[in-house]
Protein backbone atom coordinates (compact mmCIF):
# COMPACT_ATOMS: atom_id res chain seq x y z
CA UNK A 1 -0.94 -23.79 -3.13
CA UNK A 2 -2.99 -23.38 -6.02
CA UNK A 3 -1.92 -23.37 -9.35
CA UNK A 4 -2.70 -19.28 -10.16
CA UNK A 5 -0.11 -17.33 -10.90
CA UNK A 6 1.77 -15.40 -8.46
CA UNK A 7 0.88 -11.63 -8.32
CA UNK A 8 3.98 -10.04 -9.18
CA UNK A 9 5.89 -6.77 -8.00
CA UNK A 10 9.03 -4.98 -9.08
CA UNK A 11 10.74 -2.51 -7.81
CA UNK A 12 13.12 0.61 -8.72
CA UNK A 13 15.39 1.68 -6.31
CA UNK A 14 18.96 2.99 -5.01
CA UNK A 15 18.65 1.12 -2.25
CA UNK A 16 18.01 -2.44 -3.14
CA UNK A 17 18.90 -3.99 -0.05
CA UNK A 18 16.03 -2.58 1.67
CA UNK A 19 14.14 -5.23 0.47
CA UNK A 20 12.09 -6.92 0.93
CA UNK A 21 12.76 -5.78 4.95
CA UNK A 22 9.89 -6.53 6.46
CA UNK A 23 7.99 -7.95 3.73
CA UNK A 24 10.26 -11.21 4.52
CA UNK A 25 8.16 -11.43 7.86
CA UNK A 26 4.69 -12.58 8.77
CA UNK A 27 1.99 -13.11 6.57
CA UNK A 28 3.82 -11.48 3.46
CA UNK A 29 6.76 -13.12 4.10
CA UNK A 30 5.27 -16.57 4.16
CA UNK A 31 2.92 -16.34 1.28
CA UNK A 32 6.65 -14.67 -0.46
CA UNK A 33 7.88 -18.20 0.52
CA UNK A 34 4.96 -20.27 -0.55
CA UNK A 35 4.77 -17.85 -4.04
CA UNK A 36 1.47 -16.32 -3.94
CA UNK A 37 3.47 -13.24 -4.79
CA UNK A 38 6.82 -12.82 -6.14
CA UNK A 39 9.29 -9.76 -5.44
CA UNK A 40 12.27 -8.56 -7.81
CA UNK A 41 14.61 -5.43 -6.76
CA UNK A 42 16.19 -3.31 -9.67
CA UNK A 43 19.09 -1.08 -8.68
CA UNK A 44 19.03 2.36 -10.48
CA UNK A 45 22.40 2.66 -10.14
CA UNK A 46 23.07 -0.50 -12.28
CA UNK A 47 21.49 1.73 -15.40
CA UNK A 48 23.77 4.89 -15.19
CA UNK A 49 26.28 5.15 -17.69
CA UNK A 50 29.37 6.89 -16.10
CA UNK A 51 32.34 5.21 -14.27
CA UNK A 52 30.89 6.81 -11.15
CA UNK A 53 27.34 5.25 -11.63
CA UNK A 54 25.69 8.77 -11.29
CA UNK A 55 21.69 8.85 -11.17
CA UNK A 56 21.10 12.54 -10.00
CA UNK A 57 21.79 16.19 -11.01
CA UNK A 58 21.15 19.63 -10.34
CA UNK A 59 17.70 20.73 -10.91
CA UNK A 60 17.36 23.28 -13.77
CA UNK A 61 16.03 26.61 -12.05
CA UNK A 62 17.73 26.18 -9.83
CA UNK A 63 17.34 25.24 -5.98
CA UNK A 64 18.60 23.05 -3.28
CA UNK A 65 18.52 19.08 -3.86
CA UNK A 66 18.73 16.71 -6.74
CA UNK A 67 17.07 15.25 -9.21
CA UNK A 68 17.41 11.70 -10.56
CA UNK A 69 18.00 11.80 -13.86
CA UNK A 70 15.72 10.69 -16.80
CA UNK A 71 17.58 8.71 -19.22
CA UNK A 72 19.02 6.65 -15.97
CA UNK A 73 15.57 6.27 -14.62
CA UNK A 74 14.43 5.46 -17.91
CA UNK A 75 17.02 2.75 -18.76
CA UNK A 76 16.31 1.19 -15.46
CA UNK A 77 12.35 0.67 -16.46
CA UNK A 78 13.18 -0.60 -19.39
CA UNK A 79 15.07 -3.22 -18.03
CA UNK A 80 12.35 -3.90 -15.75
CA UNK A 81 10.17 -3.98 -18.69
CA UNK A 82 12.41 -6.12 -20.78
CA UNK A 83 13.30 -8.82 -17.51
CA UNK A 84 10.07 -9.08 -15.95
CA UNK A 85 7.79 -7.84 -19.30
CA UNK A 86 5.44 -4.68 -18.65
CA UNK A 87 3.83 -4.37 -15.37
CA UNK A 88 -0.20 -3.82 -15.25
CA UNK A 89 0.32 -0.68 -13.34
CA UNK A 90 3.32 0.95 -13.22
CA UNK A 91 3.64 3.45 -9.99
CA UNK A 92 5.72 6.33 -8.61
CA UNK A 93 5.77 6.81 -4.84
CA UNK A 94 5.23 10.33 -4.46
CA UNK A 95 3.83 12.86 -1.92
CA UNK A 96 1.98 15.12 -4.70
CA UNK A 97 -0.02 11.49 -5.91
CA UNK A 98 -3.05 9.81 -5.71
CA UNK A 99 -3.92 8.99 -1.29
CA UNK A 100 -3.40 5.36 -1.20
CA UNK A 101 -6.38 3.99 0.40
CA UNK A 102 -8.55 0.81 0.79
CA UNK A 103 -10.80 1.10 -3.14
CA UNK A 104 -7.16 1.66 -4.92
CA UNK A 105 -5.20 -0.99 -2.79
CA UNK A 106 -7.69 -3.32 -4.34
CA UNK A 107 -7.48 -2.16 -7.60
CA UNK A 108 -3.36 -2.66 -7.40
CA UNK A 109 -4.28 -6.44 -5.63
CA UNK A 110 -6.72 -7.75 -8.54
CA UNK A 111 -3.78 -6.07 -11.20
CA UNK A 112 -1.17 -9.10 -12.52
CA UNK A 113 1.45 -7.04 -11.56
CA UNK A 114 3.13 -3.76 -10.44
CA UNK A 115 5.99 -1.74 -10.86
CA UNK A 116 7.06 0.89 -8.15
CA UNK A 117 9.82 3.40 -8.35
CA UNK A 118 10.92 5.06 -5.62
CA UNK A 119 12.33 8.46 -5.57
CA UNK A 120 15.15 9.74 -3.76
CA UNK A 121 15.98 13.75 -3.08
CA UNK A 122 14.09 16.09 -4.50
CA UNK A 123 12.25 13.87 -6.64
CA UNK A 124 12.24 12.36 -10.53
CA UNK A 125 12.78 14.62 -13.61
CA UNK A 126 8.92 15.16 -14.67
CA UNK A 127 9.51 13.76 -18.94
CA UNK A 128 10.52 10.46 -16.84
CA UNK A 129 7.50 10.26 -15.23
CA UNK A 130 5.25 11.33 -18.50
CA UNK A 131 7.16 9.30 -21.06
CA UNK A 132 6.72 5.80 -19.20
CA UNK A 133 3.21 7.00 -17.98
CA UNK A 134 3.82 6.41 -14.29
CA UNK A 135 0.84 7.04 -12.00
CA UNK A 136 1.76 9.14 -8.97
CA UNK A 137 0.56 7.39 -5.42
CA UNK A 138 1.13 8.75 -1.86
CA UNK A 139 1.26 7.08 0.92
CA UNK A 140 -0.35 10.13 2.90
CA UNK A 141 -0.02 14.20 3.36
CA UNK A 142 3.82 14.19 4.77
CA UNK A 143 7.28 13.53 3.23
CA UNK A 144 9.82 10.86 3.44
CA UNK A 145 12.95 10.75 2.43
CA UNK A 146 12.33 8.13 -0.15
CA UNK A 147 10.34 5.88 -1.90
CA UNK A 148 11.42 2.67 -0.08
CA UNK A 149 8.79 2.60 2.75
CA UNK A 150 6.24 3.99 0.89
CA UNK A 151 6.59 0.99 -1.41
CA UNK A 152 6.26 -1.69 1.28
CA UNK A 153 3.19 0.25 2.78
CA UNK A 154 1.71 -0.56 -0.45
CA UNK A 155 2.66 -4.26 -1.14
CA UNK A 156 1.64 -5.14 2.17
CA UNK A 157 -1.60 -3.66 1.97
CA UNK A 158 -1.61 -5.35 -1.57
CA UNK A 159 -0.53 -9.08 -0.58
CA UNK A 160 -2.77 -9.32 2.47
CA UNK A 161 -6.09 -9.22 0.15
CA UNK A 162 -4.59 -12.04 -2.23
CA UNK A 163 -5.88 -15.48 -1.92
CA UNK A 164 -4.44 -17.41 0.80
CA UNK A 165 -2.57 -14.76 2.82
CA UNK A 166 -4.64 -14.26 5.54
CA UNK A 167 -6.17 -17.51 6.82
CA UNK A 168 -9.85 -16.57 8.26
CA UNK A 169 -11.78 -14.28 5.51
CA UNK A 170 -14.31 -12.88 8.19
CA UNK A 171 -11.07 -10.93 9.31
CA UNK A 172 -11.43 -9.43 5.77
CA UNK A 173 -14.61 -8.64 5.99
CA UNK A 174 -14.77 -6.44 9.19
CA UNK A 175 -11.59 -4.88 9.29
CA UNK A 176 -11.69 -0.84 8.91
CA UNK A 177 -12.68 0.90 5.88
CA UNK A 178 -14.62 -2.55 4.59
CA UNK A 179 -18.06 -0.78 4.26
CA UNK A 180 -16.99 2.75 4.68
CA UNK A 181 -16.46 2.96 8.62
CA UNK A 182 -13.17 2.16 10.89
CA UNK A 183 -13.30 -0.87 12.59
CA UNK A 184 -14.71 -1.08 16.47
CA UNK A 185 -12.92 -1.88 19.39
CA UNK A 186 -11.08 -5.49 19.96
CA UNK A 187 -11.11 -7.03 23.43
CA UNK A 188 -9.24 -10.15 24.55
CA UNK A 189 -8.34 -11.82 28.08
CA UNK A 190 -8.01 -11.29 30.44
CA UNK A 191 -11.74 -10.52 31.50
CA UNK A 192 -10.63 -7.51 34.12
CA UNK A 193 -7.00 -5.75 32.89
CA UNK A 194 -5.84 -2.81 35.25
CA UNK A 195 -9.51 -2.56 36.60
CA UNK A 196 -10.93 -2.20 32.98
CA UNK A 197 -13.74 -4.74 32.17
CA UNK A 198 -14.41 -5.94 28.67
CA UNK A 199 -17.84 -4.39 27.79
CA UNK A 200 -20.48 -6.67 29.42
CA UNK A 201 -22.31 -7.36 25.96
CA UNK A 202 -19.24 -9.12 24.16
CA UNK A 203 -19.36 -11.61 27.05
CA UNK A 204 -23.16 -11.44 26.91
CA UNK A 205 -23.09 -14.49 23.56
CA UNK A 206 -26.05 -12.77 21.97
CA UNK A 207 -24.78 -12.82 18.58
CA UNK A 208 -27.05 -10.21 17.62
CA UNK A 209 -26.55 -7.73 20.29
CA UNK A 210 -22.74 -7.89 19.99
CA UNK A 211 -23.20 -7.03 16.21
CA UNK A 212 -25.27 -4.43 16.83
CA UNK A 213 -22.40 -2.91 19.61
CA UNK A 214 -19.95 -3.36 16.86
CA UNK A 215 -21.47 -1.64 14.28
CA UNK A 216 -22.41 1.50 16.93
CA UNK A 217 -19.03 1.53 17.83
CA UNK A 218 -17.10 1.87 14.66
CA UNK A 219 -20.23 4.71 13.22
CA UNK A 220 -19.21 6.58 16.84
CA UNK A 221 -15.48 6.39 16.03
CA UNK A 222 -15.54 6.84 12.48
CA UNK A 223 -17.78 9.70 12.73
CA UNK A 224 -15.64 11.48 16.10
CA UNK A 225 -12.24 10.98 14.09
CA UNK A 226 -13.08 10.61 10.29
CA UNK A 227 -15.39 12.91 9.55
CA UNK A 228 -14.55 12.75 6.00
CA UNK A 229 -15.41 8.80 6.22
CA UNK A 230 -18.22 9.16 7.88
CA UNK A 231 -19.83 11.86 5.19
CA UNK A 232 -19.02 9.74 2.65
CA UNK A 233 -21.11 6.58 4.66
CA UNK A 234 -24.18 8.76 5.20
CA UNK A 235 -24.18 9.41 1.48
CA UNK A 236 -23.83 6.00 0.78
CA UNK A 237 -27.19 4.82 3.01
CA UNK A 238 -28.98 7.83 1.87
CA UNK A 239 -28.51 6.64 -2.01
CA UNK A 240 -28.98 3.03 -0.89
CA UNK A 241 -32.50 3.99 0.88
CA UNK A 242 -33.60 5.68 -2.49
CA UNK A 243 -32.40 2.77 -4.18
């Protein structure tokens, strides 16, 4: 291991013994292991200040739910703050946020550090969120029930792209959205599965032609079932043959 320092993640929570779940596993839970990343789990119940360690209340307007408080909330990323010192980007895991995808994963990998807080119920009182200037990411267009698994979606799609996680950097480099398109079809042994042949060209060892296959195949699927990707690549080659 090299001597950089470890990118480093924090994270709010009611449930701290979800983690780090499966972020103890495979190739995030080895370079957790070997420290190219460090993990630290704040309970928010730790931060309430009644006997019955009470982070949630009725939301004003009423309707059905709760609402984790702010000055609970607010203690608890403060103590983040003053254990772990501010994070680079500081994040709440919510449905109405920013679409996580590939650009802003990066972004969040090349920051020193991160701070996520999850939500539980109906959500975190909004002056929270404004007075600690949280950004708000999703995850995608659906609900969970909390923050929690939203959270590892991100750190794992964070700690793959750091230095020394994942082993062969051509894997990197052709995996889907690198370059704007999903990624082609993957074949493996044996030759002839359930009378399905591997497509004769991958077999062929013309380099060339098999690139060429790849790259048709992930423009067919990326423009059949992302259209939205594949608009966004067009524009891209257009500008690039002006260029």
């Amino acid at each position: 291991m090299s001597n950089q320092k470890p990118w480093f993640a924090s994270t709010l929570t009611i449930f701290p013994e979800m983690f780090p779940g499966p972020l103890g596993l495979s190739l995030a839970g080895k370079a957790l292991k070997e420290g190219i990343w460090k993990l630290e789990t704040l309970d928010i119940r730790a931060f309430a200040s009644d006997k019955h360690a009470s982070v949630d209340d009725t939301p004003y307007g009423g309707g059905a739910g709760m609402v984790l408080r702010p000055d609970v909330v607010d203690a608890a990323i403060r103590g983040a703050d003053a254990k772990f010192g501010k994070a680079a980007r500081r994040i709440y895991l919510s449905p109405r946020g920013r679409i996580l995808d590939q650009a802003l994963v990066k972004e969040l990998a090349a920051a020193p550090s991160v701070l996520l807080l999850c939500g539980r119920y109906e959500g975190v009182d909004q002056r929270v969120i404004d007075a600690q200037g949280l950004e708000e990411i999703s995850v995608g267009d659906f609900v969970l029930a909390g923050g929690e698994v939203a959270a590892m979606t991100l750190l794992e799609a964070c700690v793959r792209l750091l230095t020394g996680v994942v082993g062969n950097a051509a894997t990197m480099e052709e995996e889907s959205f690198t370059g704007g398109l999903l990624e082609y079809p993957h074949y493996t042994r044996p030759a002839v599965w359930d009378g399905r042949e591997v497509p004769e060209v991958l077999v062929s060892g013309h380099h060339e032609k098999v690139r060429v296959w790849r790259q048709t195949k992930a423009e067919e699927i990326t423009r059949q079932r992302r259209p939205d990707l594949w608009n966004k690549y067009e524009l891209a080659l257009k500008k690039k043959v002006k260029e």
